[in-house]
Protein backbone atom coordinates (compact mmCIF):
# COMPACT_ATOMS: atom_id res chain seq x y z
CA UNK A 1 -29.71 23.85 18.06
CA UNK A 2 -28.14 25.96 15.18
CA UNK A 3 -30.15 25.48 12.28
CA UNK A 4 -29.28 25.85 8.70
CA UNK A 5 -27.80 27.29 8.38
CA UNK A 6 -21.01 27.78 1.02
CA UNK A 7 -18.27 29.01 0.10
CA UNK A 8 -17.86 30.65 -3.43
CA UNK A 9 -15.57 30.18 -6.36
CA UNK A 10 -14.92 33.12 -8.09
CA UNK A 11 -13.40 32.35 -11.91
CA UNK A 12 -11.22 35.31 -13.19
CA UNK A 13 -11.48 36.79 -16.45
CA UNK A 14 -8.80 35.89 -18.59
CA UNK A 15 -7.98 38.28 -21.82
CA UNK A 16 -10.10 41.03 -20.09
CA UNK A 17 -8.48 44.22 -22.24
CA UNK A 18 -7.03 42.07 -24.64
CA UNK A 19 -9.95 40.83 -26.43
CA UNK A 20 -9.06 42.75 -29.64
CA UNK A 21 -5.64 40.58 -30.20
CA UNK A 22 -5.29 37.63 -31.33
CA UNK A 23 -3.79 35.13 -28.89
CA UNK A 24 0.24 35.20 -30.31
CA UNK A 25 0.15 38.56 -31.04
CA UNK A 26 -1.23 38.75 -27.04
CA UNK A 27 1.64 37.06 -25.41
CA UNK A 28 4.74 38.37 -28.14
CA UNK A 29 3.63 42.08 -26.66
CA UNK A 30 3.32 41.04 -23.09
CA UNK A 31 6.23 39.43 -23.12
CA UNK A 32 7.72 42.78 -24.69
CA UNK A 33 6.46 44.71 -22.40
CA UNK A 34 3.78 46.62 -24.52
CA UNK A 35 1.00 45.52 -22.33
CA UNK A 36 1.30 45.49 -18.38
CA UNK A 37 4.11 46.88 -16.09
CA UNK A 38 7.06 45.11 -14.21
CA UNK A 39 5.73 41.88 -12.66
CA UNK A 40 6.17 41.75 -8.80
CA UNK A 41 8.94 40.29 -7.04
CA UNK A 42 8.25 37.10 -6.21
CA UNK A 43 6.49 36.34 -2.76
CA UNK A 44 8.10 33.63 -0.55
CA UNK A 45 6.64 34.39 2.66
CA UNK A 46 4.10 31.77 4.36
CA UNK A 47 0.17 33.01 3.72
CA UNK A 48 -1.39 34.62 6.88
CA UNK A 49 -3.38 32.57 8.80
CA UNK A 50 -6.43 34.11 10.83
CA UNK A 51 -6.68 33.07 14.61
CA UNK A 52 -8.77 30.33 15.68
CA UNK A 53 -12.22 31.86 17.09
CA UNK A 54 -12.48 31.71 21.15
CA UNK A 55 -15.54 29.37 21.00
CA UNK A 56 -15.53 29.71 24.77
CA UNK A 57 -19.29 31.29 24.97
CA UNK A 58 -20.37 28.20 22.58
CA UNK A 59 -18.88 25.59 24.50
CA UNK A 60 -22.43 24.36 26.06
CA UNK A 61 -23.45 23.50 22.71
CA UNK A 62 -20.59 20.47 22.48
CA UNK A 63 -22.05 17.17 22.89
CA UNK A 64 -25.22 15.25 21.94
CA UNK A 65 -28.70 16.47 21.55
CA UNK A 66 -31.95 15.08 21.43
CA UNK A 67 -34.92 17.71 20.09
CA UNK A 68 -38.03 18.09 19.82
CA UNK A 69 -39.35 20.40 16.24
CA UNK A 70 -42.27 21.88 16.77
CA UNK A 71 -43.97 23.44 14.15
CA UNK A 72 -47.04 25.31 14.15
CA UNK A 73 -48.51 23.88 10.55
CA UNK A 74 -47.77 20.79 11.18
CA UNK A 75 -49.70 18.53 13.27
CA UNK A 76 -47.72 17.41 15.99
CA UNK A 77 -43.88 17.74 17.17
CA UNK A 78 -41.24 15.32 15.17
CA UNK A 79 -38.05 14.18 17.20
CA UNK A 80 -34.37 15.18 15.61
CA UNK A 81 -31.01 14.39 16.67
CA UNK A 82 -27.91 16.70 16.87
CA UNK A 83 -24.31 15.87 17.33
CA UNK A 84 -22.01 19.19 17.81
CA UNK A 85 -18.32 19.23 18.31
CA UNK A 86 -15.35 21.62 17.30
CA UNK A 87 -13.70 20.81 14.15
CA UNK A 88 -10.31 18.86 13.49
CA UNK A 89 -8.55 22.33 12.79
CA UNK A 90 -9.96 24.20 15.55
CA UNK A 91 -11.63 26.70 13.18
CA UNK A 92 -15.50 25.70 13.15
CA UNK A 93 -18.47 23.95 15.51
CA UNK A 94 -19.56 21.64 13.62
CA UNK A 95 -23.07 20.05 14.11
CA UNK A 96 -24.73 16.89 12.69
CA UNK A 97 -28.89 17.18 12.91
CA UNK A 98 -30.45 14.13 12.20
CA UNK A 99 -34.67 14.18 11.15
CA UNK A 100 -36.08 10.87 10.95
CA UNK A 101 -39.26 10.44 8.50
CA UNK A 102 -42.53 11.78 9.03
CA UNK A 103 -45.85 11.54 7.30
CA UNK A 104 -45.23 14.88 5.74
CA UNK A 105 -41.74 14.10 4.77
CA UNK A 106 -40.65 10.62 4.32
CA UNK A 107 -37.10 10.53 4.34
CA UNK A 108 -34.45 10.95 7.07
CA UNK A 109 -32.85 14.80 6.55
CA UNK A 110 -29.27 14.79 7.55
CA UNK A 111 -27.38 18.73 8.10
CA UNK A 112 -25.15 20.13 8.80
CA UNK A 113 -24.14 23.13 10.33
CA UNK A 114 -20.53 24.83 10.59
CA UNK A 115 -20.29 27.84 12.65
CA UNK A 116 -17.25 30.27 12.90
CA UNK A 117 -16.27 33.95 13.75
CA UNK A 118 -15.19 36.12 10.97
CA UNK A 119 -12.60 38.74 13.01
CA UNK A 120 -13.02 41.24 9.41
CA UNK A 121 -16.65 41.71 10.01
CA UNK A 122 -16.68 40.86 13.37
CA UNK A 123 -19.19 38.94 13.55
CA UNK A 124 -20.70 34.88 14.23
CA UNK A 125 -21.33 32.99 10.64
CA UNK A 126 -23.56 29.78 10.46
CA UNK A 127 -23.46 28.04 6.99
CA UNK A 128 -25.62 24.79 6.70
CA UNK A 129 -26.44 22.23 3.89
CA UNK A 130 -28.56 19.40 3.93
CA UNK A 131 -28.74 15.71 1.96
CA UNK A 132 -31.55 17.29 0.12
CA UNK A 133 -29.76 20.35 -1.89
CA UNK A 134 -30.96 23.15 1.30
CA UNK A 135 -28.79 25.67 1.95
CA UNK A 136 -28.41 28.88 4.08
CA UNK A 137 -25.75 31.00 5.20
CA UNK A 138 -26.80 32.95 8.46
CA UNK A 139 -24.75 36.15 10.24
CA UNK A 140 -24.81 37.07 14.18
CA UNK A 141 -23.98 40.22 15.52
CA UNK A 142 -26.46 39.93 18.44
CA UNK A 143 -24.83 37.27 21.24
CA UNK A 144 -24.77 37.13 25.10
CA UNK A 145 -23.83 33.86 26.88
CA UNK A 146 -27.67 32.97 27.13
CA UNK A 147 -28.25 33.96 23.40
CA UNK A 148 -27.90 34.54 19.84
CA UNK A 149 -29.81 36.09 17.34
CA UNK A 150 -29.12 35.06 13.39
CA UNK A 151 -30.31 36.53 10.64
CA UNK A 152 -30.33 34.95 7.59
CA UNK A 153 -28.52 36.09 4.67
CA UNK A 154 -29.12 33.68 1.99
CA UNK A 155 -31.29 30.88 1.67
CA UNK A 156 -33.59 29.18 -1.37
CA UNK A 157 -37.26 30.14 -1.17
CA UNK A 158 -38.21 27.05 -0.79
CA UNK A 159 -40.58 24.79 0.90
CA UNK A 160 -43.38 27.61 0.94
CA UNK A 161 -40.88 30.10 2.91
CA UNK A 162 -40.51 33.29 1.45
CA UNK A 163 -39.68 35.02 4.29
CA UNK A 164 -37.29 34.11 7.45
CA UNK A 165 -37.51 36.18 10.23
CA UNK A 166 -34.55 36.23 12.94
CA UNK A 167 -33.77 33.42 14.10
CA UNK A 168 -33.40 33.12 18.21
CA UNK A 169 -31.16 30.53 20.19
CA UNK A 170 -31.89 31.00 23.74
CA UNK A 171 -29.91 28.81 26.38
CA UNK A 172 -32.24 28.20 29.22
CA UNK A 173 -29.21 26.36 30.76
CA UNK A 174 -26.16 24.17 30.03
CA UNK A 175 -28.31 20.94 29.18
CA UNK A 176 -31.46 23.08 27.44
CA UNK A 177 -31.68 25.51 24.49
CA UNK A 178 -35.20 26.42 22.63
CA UNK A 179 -34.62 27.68 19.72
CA UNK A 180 -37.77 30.02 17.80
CA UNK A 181 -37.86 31.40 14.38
CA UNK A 182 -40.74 32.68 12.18
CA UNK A 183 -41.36 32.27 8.49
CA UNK A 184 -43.46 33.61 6.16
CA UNK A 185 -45.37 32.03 3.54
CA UNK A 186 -45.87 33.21 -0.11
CA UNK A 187 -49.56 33.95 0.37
CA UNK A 188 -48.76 36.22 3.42
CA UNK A 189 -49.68 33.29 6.22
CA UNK A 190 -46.65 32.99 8.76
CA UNK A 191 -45.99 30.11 11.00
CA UNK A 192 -43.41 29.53 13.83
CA UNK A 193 -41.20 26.60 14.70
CA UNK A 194 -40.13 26.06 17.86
CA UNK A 195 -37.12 23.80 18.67
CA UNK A 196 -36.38 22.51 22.09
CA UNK A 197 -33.06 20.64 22.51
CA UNK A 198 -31.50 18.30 25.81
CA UNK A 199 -28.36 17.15 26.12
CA UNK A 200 -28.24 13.60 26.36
């Protein structure tokens, strides 16, 4: 399944090229029109909305998944459990991967994954966050109706990965994906996990 894979505030400025005024004498001159032109007219019409993505060649993923993680530094496969389904307003897949405990991590990781289409860049984003603070924001410009490769953009270098390589989703059929994706470690080692997903 999609893996890992938000959204920014930005704060404006305020004062910026005002900084020398104190604040009354700031807003007498605006107001007089010393500083700044003629405000616009004011806008009434309703904000553009982008079209819903055609999640037509993503449509296998819908539906519930049980995995199999296998990584090759760890010392056996670990079972996880996705959920995927299109979102209320139509605008993102959604999907739900649930990791029970292991040995090497004792505690159940629950994330989450919300993919969409961005029509300005044309391209697939996958943003995902986890109960444990993990993050990532992948990009796809690579995708047939058997595959897609991500590559991620952003992500903490954490958990000894300093390095993610592409990241490949290959749909053997309808009911079976493997997904494979390298990663390097700080002291130059790399390791691969491969993820193999049914549909229940």
């Amino acid at each position: 399944m999609l893996k890992r894979h938000g959204a920014r505030l930005v704060l404006a400025i305020l004062g910026l090229g005002l900084g020398a005024l104190p604040i009354t004498s700031q807003a007498r001159n605006v107001d007089a029109g010393v500083v700044g032109t003629t405000a616009p007219a004011v806008e009434r019409s309703p904000i553009p909305r982008d079209k819903k993505p055609d999640f037509g060649p993503l449509r296998y993923m819908l539906g519930t998944w049980s995995c199999s993680v296998n990584s090759s530094r760890r010392p056996h496969a670990f079972p996880a459990q996705a959920v995927t389904q299109i979102s209320d307003d139509g605008y993102w897949i959604v999907t739900v991967t649930t990791t029970p405990p292991v040995s090497w991590n004792p505690v159940e990781v629950v994330a989450r994954d919300y993919v969409t289409y961005d029509p300005t860049r044309k391209l697939w984003v996958d943003m995902t966050l986890d109960n444990y603070g993990l993050y990532g924001a992948s990009i796809s410009t690579q995708q047939t109706a058997d595959r897609i490769v991500w590559k991620d953009e952003m992500y903490p270098k954490s958990h000894a990965t300093a390095i993610h390589f592409p990241r490949i989703v290959q749909r053997v059929n309808d009911s079976t994906t493997v997904t494979t994706q390298r990663f390097g470690e700080p002291s130059g080692h790399s390791f691969v996990v491969t993820t193999t997903c049914r549909k229940q």
